[in-house]
Protein backbone atom coordinates (compact mmCIF):
# COMPACT_ATOMS: atom_id res chain seq x y z
CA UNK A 1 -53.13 27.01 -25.45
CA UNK A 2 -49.97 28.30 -23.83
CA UNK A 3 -47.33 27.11 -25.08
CA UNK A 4 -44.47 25.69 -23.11
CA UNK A 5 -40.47 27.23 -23.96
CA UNK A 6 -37.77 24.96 -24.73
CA UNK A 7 -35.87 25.82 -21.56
CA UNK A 8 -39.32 24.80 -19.42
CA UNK A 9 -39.09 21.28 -20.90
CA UNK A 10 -35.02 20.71 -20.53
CA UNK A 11 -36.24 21.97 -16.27
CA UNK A 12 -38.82 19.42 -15.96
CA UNK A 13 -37.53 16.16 -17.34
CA UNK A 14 -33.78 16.65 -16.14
CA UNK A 15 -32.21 16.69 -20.18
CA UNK A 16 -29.46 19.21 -20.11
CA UNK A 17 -29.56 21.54 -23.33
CA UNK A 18 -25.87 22.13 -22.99
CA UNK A 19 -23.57 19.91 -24.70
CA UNK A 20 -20.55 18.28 -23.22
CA UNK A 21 -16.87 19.56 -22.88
CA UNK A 22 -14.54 17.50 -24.64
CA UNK A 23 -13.22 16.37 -21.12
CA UNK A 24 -16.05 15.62 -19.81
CA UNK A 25 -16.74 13.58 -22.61
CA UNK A 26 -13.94 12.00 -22.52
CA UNK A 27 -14.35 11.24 -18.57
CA UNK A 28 -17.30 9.52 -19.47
CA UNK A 29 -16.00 7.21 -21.85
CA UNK A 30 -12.98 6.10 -19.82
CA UNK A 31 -15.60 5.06 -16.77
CA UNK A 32 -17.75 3.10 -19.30
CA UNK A 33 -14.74 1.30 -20.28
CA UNK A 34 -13.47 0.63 -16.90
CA UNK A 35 -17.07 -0.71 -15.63
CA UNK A 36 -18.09 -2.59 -18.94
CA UNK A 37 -14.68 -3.84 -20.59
CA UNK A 38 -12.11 -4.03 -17.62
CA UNK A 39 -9.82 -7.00 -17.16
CA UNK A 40 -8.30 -5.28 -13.99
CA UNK A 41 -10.54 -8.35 -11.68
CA UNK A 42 -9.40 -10.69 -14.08
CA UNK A 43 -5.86 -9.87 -13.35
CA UNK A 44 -5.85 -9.88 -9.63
CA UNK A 45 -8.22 -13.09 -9.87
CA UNK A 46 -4.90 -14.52 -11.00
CA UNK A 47 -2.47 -12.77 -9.11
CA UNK A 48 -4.46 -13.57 -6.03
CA UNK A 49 -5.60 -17.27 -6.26
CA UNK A 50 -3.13 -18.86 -9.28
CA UNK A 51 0.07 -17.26 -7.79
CA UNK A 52 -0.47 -16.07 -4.34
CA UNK A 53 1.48 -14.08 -1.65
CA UNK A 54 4.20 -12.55 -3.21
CA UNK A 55 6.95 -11.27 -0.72
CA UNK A 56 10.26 -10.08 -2.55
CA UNK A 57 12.83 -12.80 -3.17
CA UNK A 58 10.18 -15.68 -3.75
CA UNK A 59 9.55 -18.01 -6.17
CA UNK A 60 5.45 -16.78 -6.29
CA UNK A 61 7.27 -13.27 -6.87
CA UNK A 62 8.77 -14.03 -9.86
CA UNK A 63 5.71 -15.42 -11.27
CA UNK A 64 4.20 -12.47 -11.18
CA UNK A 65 6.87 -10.84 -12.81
CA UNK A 66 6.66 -12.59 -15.41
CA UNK A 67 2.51 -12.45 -15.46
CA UNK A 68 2.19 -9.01 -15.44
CA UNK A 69 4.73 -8.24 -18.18
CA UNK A 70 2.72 -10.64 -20.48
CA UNK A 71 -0.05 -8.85 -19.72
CA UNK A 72 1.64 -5.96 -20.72
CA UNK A 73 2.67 -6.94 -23.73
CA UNK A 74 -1.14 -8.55 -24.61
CA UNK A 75 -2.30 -4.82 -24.39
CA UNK A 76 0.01 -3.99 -27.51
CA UNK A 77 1.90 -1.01 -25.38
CA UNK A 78 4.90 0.42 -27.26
CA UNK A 79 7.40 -0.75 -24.78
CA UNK A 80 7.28 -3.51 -22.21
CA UNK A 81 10.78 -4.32 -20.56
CA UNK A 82 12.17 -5.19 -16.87
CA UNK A 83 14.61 -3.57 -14.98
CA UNK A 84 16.74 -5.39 -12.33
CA UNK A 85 16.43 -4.68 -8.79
CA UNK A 86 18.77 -6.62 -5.79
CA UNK A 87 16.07 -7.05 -3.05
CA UNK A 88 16.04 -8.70 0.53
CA UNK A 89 14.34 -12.14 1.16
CA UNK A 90 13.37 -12.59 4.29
CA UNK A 91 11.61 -16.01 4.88
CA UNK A 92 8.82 -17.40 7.79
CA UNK A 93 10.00 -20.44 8.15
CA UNK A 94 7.72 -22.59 10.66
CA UNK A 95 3.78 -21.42 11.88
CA UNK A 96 4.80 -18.85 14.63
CA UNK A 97 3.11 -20.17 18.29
CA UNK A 98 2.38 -18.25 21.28
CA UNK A 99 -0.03 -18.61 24.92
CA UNK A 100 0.04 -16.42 28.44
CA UNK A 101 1.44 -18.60 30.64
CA UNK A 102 -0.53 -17.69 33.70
CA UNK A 103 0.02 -19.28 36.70
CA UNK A 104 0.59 -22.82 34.22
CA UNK A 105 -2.69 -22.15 32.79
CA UNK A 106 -1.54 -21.46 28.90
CA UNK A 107 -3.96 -20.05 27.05
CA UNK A 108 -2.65 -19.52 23.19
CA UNK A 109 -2.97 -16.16 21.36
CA UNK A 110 -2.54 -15.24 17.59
CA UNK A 111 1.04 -13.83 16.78
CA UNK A 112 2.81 -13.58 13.30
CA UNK A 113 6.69 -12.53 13.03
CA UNK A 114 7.61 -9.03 11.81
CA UNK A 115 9.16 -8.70 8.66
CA UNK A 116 13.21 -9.32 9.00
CA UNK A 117 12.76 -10.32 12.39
CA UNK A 118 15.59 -12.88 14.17
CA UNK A 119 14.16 -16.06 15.42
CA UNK A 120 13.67 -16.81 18.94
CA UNK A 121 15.85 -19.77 20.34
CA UNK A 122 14.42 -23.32 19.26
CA UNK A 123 12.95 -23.97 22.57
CA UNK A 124 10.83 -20.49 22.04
CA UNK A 125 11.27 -17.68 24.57
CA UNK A 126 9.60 -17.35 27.81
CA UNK A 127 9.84 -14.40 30.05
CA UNK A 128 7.56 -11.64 32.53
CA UNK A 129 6.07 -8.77 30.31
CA UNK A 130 6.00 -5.41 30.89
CA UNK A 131 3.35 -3.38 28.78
CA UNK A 132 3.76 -0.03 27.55
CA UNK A 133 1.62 2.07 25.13
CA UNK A 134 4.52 3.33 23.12
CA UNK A 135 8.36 4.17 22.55
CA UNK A 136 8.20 7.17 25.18
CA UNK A 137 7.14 5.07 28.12
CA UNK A 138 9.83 2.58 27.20
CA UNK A 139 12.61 4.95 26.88
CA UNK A 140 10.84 6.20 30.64
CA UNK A 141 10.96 2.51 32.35
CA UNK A 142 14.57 2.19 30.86
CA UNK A 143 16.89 -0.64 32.33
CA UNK A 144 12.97 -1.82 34.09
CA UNK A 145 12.63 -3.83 30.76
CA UNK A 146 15.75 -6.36 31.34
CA UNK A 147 14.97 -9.80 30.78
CA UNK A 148 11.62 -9.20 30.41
CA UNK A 149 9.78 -9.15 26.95
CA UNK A 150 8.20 -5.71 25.94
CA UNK A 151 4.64 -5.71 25.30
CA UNK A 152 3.87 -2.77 22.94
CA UNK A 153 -0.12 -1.49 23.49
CA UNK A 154 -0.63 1.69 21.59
CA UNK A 155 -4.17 1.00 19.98
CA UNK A 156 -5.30 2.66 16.80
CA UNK A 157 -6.92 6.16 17.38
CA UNK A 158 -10.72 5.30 16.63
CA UNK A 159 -11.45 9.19 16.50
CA UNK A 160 -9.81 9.49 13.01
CA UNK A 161 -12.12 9.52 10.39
CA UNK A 162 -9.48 9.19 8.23
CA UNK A 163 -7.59 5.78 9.35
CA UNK A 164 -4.03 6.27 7.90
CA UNK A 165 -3.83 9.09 10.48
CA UNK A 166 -4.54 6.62 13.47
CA UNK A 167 -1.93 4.11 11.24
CA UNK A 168 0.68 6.96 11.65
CA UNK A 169 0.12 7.43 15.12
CA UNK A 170 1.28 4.25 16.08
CA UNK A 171 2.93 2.40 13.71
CA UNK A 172 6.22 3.68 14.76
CA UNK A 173 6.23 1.02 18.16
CA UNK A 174 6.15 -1.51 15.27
CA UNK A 175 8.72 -0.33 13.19
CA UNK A 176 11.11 0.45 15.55
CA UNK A 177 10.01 -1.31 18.94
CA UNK A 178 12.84 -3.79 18.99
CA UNK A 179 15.43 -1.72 18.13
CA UNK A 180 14.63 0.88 21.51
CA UNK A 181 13.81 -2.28 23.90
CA UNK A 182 17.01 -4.14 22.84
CA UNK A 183 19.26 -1.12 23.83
CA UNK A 184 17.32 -1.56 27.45
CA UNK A 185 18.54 -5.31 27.62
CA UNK A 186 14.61 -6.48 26.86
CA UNK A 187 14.56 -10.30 25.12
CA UNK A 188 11.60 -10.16 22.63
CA UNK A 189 9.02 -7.36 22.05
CA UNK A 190 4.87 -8.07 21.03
CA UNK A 191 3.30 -5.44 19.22
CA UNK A 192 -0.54 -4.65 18.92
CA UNK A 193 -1.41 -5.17 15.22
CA UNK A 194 -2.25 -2.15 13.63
CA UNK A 195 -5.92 -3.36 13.60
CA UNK A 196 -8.79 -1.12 14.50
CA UNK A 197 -10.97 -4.27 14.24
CA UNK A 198 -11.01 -6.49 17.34
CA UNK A 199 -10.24 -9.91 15.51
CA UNK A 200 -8.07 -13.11 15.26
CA UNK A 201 -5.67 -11.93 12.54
CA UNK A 202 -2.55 -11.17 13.27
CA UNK A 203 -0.91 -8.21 11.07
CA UNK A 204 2.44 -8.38 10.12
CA UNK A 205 4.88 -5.86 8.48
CA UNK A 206 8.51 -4.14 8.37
CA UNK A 207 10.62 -3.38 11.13
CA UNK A 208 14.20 -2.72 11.70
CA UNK A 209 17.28 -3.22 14.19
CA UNK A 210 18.46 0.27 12.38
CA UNK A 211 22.17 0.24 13.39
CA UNK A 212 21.94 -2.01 16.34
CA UNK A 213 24.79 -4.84 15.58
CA UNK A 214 23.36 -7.99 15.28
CA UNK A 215 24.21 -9.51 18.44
CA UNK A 216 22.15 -7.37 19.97
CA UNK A 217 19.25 -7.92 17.46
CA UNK A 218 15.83 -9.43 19.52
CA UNK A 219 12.67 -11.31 18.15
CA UNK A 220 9.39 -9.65 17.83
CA UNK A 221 6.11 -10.50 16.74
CA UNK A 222 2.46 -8.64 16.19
CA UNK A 223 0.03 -10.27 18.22
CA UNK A 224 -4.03 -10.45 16.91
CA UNK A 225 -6.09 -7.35 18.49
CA UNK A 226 -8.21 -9.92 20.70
CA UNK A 227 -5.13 -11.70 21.28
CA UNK A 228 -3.32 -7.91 23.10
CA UNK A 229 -7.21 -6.91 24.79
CA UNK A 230 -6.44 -10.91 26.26
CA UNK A 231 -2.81 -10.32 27.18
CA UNK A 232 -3.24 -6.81 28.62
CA UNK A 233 -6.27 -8.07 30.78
CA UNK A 234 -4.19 -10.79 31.92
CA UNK A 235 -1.28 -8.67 33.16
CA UNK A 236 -3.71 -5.86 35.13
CA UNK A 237 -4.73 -9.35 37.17
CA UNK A 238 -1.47 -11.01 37.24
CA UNK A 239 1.74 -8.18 36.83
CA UNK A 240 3.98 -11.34 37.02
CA UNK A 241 1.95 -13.60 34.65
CA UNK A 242 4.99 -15.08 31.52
CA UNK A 243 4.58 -14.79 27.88
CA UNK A 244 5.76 -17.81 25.74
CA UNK A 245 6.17 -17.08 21.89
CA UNK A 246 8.42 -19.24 19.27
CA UNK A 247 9.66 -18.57 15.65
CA UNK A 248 12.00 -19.82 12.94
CA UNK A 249 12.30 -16.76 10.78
CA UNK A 250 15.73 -15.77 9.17
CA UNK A 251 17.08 -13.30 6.52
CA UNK A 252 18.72 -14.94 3.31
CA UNK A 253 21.04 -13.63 0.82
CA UNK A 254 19.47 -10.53 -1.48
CA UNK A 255 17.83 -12.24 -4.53
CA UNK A 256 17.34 -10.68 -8.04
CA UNK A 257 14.31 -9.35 -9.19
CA UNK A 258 12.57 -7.18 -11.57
CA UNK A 259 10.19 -4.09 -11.62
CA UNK A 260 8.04 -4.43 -14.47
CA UNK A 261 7.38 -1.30 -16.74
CA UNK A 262 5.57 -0.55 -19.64
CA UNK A 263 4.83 2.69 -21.96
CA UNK A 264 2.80 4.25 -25.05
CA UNK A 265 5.16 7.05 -26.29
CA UNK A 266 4.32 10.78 -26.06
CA UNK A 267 2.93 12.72 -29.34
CA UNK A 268 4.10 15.82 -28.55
CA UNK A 269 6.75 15.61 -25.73
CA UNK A 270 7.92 11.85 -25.24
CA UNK A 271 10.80 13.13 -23.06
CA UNK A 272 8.11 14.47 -20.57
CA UNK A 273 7.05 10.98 -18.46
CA UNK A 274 4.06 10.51 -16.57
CA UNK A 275 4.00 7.51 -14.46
CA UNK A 276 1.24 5.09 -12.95
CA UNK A 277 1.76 2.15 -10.35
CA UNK A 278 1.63 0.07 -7.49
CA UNK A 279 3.53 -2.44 -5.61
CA UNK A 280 4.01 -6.11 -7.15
CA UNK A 281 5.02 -7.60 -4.25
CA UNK A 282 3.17 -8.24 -0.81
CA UNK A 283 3.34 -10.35 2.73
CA UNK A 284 3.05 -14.06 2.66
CA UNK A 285 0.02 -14.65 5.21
CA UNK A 286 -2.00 -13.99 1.91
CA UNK A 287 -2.40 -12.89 -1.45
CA UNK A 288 -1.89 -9.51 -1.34
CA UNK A 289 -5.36 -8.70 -2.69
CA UNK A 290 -5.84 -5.51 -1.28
CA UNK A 291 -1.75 -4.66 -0.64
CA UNK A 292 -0.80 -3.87 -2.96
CA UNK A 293 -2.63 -6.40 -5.82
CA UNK A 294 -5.24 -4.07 -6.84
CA UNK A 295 -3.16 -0.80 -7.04
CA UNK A 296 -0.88 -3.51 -9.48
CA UNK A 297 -3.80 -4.27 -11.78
CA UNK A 298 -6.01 -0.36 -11.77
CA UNK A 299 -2.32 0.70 -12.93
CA UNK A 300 -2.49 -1.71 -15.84
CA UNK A 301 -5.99 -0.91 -16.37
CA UNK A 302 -5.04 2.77 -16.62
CA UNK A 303 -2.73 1.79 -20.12
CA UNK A 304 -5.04 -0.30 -21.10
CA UNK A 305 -8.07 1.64 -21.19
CA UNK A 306 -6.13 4.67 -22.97
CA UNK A 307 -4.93 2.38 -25.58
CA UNK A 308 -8.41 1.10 -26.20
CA UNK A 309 -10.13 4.37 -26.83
CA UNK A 310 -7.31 5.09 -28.82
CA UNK A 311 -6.19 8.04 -26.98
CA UNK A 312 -2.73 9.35 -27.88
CA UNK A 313 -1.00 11.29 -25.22
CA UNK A 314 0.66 14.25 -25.32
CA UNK A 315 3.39 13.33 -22.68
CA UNK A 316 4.93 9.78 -22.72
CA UNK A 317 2.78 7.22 -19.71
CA UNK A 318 4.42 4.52 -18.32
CA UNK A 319 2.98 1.92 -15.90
CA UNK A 320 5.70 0.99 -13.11
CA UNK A 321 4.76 -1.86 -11.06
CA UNK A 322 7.63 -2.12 -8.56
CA UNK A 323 9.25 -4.63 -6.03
CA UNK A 324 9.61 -4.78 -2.61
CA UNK A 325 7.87 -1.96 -1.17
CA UNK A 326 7.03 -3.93 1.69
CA UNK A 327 10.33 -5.40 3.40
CA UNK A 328 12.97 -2.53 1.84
CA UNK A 329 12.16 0.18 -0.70
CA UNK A 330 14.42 -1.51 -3.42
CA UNK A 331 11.94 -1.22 -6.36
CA UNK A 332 11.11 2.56 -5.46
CA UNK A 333 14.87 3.62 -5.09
CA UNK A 334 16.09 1.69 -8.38
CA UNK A 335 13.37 2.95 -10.17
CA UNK A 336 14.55 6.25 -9.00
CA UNK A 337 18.48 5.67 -9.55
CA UNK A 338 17.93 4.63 -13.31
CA UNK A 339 15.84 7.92 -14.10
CA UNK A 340 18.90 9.67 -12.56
CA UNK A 341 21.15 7.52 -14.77
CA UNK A 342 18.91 8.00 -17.97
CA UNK A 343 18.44 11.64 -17.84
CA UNK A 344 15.20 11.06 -17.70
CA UNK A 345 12.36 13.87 -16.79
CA UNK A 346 9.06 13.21 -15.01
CA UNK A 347 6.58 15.75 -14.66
CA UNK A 348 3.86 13.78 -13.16
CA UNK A 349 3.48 10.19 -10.70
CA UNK A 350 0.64 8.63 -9.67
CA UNK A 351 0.63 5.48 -6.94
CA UNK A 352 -2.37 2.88 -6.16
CA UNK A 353 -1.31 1.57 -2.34
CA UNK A 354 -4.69 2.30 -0.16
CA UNK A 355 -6.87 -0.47 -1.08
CA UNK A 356 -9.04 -1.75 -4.08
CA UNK A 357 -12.09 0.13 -2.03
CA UNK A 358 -14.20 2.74 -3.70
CA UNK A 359 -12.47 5.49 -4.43
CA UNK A 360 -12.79 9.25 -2.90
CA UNK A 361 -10.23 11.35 -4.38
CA UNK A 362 -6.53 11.95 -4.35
CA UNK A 363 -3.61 12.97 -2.21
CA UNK A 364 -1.30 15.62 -3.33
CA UNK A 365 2.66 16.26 -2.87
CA UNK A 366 3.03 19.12 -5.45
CA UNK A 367 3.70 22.95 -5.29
CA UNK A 368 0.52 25.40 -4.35
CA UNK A 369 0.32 26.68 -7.87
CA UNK A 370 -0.03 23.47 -9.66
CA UNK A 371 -2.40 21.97 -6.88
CA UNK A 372 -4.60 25.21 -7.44
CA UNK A 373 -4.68 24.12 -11.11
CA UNK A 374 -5.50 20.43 -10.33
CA UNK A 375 -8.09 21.87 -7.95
CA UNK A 376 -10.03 23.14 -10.93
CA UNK A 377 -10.81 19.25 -12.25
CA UNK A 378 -12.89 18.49 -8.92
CA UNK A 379 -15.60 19.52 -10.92
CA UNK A 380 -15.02 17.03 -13.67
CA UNK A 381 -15.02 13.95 -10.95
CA UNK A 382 -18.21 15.11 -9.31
CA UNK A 383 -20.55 12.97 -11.23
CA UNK A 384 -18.38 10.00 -10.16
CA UNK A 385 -18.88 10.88 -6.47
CA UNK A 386 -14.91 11.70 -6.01
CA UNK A 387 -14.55 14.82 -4.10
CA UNK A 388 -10.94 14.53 -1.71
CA UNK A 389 -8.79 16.52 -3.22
CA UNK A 390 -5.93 17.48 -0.62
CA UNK A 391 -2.52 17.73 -0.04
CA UNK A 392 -0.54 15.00 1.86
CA UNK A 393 1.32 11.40 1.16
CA UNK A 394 1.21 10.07 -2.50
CA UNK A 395 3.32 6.90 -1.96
CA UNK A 396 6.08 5.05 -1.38
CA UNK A 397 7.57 3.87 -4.13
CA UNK A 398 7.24 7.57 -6.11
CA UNK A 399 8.47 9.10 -2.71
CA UNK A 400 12.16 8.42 -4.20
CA UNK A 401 11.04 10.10 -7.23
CA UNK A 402 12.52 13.67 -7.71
CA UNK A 403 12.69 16.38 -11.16
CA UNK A 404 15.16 18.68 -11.66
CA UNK A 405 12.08 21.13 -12.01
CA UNK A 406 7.94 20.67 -10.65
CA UNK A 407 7.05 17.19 -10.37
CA UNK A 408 3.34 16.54 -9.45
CA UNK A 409 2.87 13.26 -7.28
CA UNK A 410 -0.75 11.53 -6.38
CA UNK A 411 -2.16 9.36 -4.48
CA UNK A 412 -5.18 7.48 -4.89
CA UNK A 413 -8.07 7.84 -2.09
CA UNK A 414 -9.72 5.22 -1.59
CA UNK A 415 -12.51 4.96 1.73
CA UNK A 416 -10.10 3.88 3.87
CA UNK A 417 -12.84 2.47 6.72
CA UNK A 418 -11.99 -1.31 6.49
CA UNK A 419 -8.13 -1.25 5.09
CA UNK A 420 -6.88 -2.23 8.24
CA UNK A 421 -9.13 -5.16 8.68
CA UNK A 422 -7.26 -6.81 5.79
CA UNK A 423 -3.62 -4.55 5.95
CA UNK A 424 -0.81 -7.49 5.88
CA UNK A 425 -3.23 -10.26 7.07
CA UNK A 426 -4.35 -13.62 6.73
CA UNK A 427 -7.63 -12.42 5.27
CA UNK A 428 -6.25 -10.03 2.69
CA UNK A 429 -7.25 -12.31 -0.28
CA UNK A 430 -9.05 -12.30 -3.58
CA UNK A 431 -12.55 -12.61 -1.45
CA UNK A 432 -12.44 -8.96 0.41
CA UNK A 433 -12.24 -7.42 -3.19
CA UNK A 434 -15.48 -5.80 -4.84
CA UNK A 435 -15.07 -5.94 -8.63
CA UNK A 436 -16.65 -3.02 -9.05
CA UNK A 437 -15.03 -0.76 -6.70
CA UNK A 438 -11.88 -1.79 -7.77
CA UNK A 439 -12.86 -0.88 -11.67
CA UNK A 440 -14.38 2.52 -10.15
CA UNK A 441 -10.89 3.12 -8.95
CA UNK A 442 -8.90 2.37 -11.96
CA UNK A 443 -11.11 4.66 -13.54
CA UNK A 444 -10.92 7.39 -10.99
CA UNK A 445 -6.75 6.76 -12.31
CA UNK A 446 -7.32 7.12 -15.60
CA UNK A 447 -9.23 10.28 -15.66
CA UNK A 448 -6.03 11.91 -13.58
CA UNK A 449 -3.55 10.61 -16.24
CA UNK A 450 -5.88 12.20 -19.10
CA UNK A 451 -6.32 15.86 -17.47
CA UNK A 452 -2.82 15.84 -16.31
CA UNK A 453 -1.86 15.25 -20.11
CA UNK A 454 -3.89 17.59 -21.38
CA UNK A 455 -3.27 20.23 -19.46
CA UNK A 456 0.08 19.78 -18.49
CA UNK A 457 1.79 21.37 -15.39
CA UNK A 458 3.02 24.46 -14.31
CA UNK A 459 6.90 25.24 -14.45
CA UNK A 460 8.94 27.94 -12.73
């Protein structure tokens, strides 16, 4: 009888005769903890339906300052602390309403205020509309636009695979639409959400007068996709058709709050500091699930599961879960001004902000030599199906970070396919999440931190 080598036998039944690295090992182990012992669900579960939207200077934001630093502290971290932060607190006020008014048939449409927005008048504002698909064709129509509210049409670029690029494309009439219509005598501007779903849900988000003074500020609102398809249909029948929209928004004084940090000391270098996070607060229309609740809680899930397997870093890691990204920056930039202050030197950041969807990889802002190096782990996350590893945005709130020599900053990939169905809407609650894509991600995390404290990075 022939007899069959060992090598034969490891080919046909799929056992590998090679034993495991120690990071691969180690890999393994962290996304077995994640998808068996996580509490990351747990936590949003709570942020989400117990506590709620959680825009900067609110009550509901406070609450979860003070959640997630008990949670913090539960984990048994070496240091849990806050650190003040001034931010802005804008408020709603009354349930925005809007309809065409179209020879006096009104038919309503879905808007939502943009972040720091004025109010309209009491009585609301009604005026002709003049659509445009962008900034450029304002600036073109000019002194056209007085008296009349600017309708802002700029869909989202289906053709991009990779949907922050269509965001990017047209986020800026948003963001800046009522600044450049005011300064063309315009009384209210209505921007497309950035939606590529036709739906009912209104997005909201920032915008700003920039240096316009205040007199000069004008209200504006994001109406639902449906709601511009409606509105732009309306107009190619009827050029002189009216547009009637009302809102009691108003900016208060700044309000105190907190980002919330926590950290397991270094072994080797504790001056070195690698840091983890997401954004604590979110818009009010909803809990914040997606933006930025889940990048909150895979951050905490990232300490946690290192201090469960008992790993002890090399470099100090420190979970940052900062304030106000949404409406201002403040968390990001104080975070940023206290390093300064401290003396204090980061050599790595990693941000959550795309979503509690499965994750595909990582963006990179770093130097070509130390993405190179990072480039060399893709085989390490193949197993796990994560394969995007590319240069471009990391995040916001590490955006203000900066090192007096290489600092390697990453952002997590999520598929970004259905983001924007959710992206500062009503329906951006505890429902849309899938527990086990957001444990996937926190994993995905997790297994960054590790190689990146292992192996350090490269210095000039």
């Amino acid at each position: 009888m022939k007899k069959t080598s060992l090598l034969t036998v490891f080919l046909l039944t799929g056992l590998v005769p090679f034993a495991q690295t120690p990071d691969e090992q180690n890999l393994k182990s962290i996304y077995k903890a994640a998808l068996t012992q996580s509490k990351c669900y747990t936590w949003l579960e709570y942020l989400s339906n117990d506590i709620g939207g959680r825009l900067s200077g609110t009550k509901n934001a406070a609450d979860a300052v003070q959640y997630t630093k008990n949670q913090l502290e539960s984990i048994g971290l070496d240091r849990v602390y806050l650190q003040e932060v001034m931010v802005p607190h804008w408020v709603r006020g009354e349930k925005e309403t809007a309809y065409i008014l179209d020879n006096k048939i009104k038919t309503v449409v879905p808007i939502t205020a943009l972040g720091g927005s004025i109010a309209t008048p009491k009585a609301g504002i009604t005026a002709e509309v003049i659509e445009v698909k962008g900034i450029k064709e304002l600036n073109e129509l000019g002194d056209k636009v007085k008296g009349k509210i600017v309708f802002f049409n700029r869909p989202m670029d289906p053709e991009n695979v990779e949907t922050f690029k269509s965001y990017g494309g047209c986020v800026d009439q948003r963001y800046a639409g009522a600044k450049e219509a005011a300064k063309f005598g315009a009384v209210g501007t209505i921007v497309r959400s950035m939606n590529l779903r036709l739906d009912d849900y209104p997005h909201t988000g920032a915008q700003s007068y920039g240096d316009l003074p205040k007199s000069e500020y004008i209200p504006t609102a994001a109406i639902s996709t449906n709601g511009a398809e409606l509105l732009s249909k309306s107009l190619k029948k009827n050029p002189t058709l009216k547009f009637y929209f009302k809102q009691s928004c108003e900016q208060l004084p700044d309000v105190l709050s907190h980002n919330v940090i926590g950290e397991i000391k270094g072994t080797e270098h504790p001056e070195n500091i690698m840091i983890v996070g997401g954004h604590l607060d979110s818009w009010d229309l909803a809990d914040g699930s997606h933006d930025d609740g889940a990048g909150v809680v895979q951050s905490m899930e990232v300490v946690r599961i290192l201090k469960n397997l008992g790993y002890k870093p090399k470099n100090t890691i420190r979970v940052v879960l900062f304030m106000n990204e949404e409406n201002g920056g403040k968390g990001g930039a104080m975070y940023e001004e206290m390093a300064q202050k401290n003396k204090e030197y980061h050599i790595f950041a990693l941000e959550s902000d795309s979503g509690g969807f499965s994750p595909r990889g990582f963006s990179f802002e770093t130097d070509d030599e130390n993405f190179a190096k990072i480039q060399n782990y893709k085989g390490l996350f193949e197993p796990y199906l994560i394969h995007s590893f590319v240069k471009g945005h990391s995040g916001s709130d590490i955006g203000h970070l900066t090192s007096a020599k290489p600092l390697v900053k990453a952002g997590l990939k999520p598929d970004s396919q259905r983001y924007f169905d959710y992206h500062h809407a009503a329906n951006d609650k505890f429902d849309a999440i899938n527990k086990r894509e957001l444990e996937l991600g926190a994993a995905t995390m997790a297994s960054l931190v590790y190689l990146i404290d292992q192996n350090g990075i490269l210095t000039k």
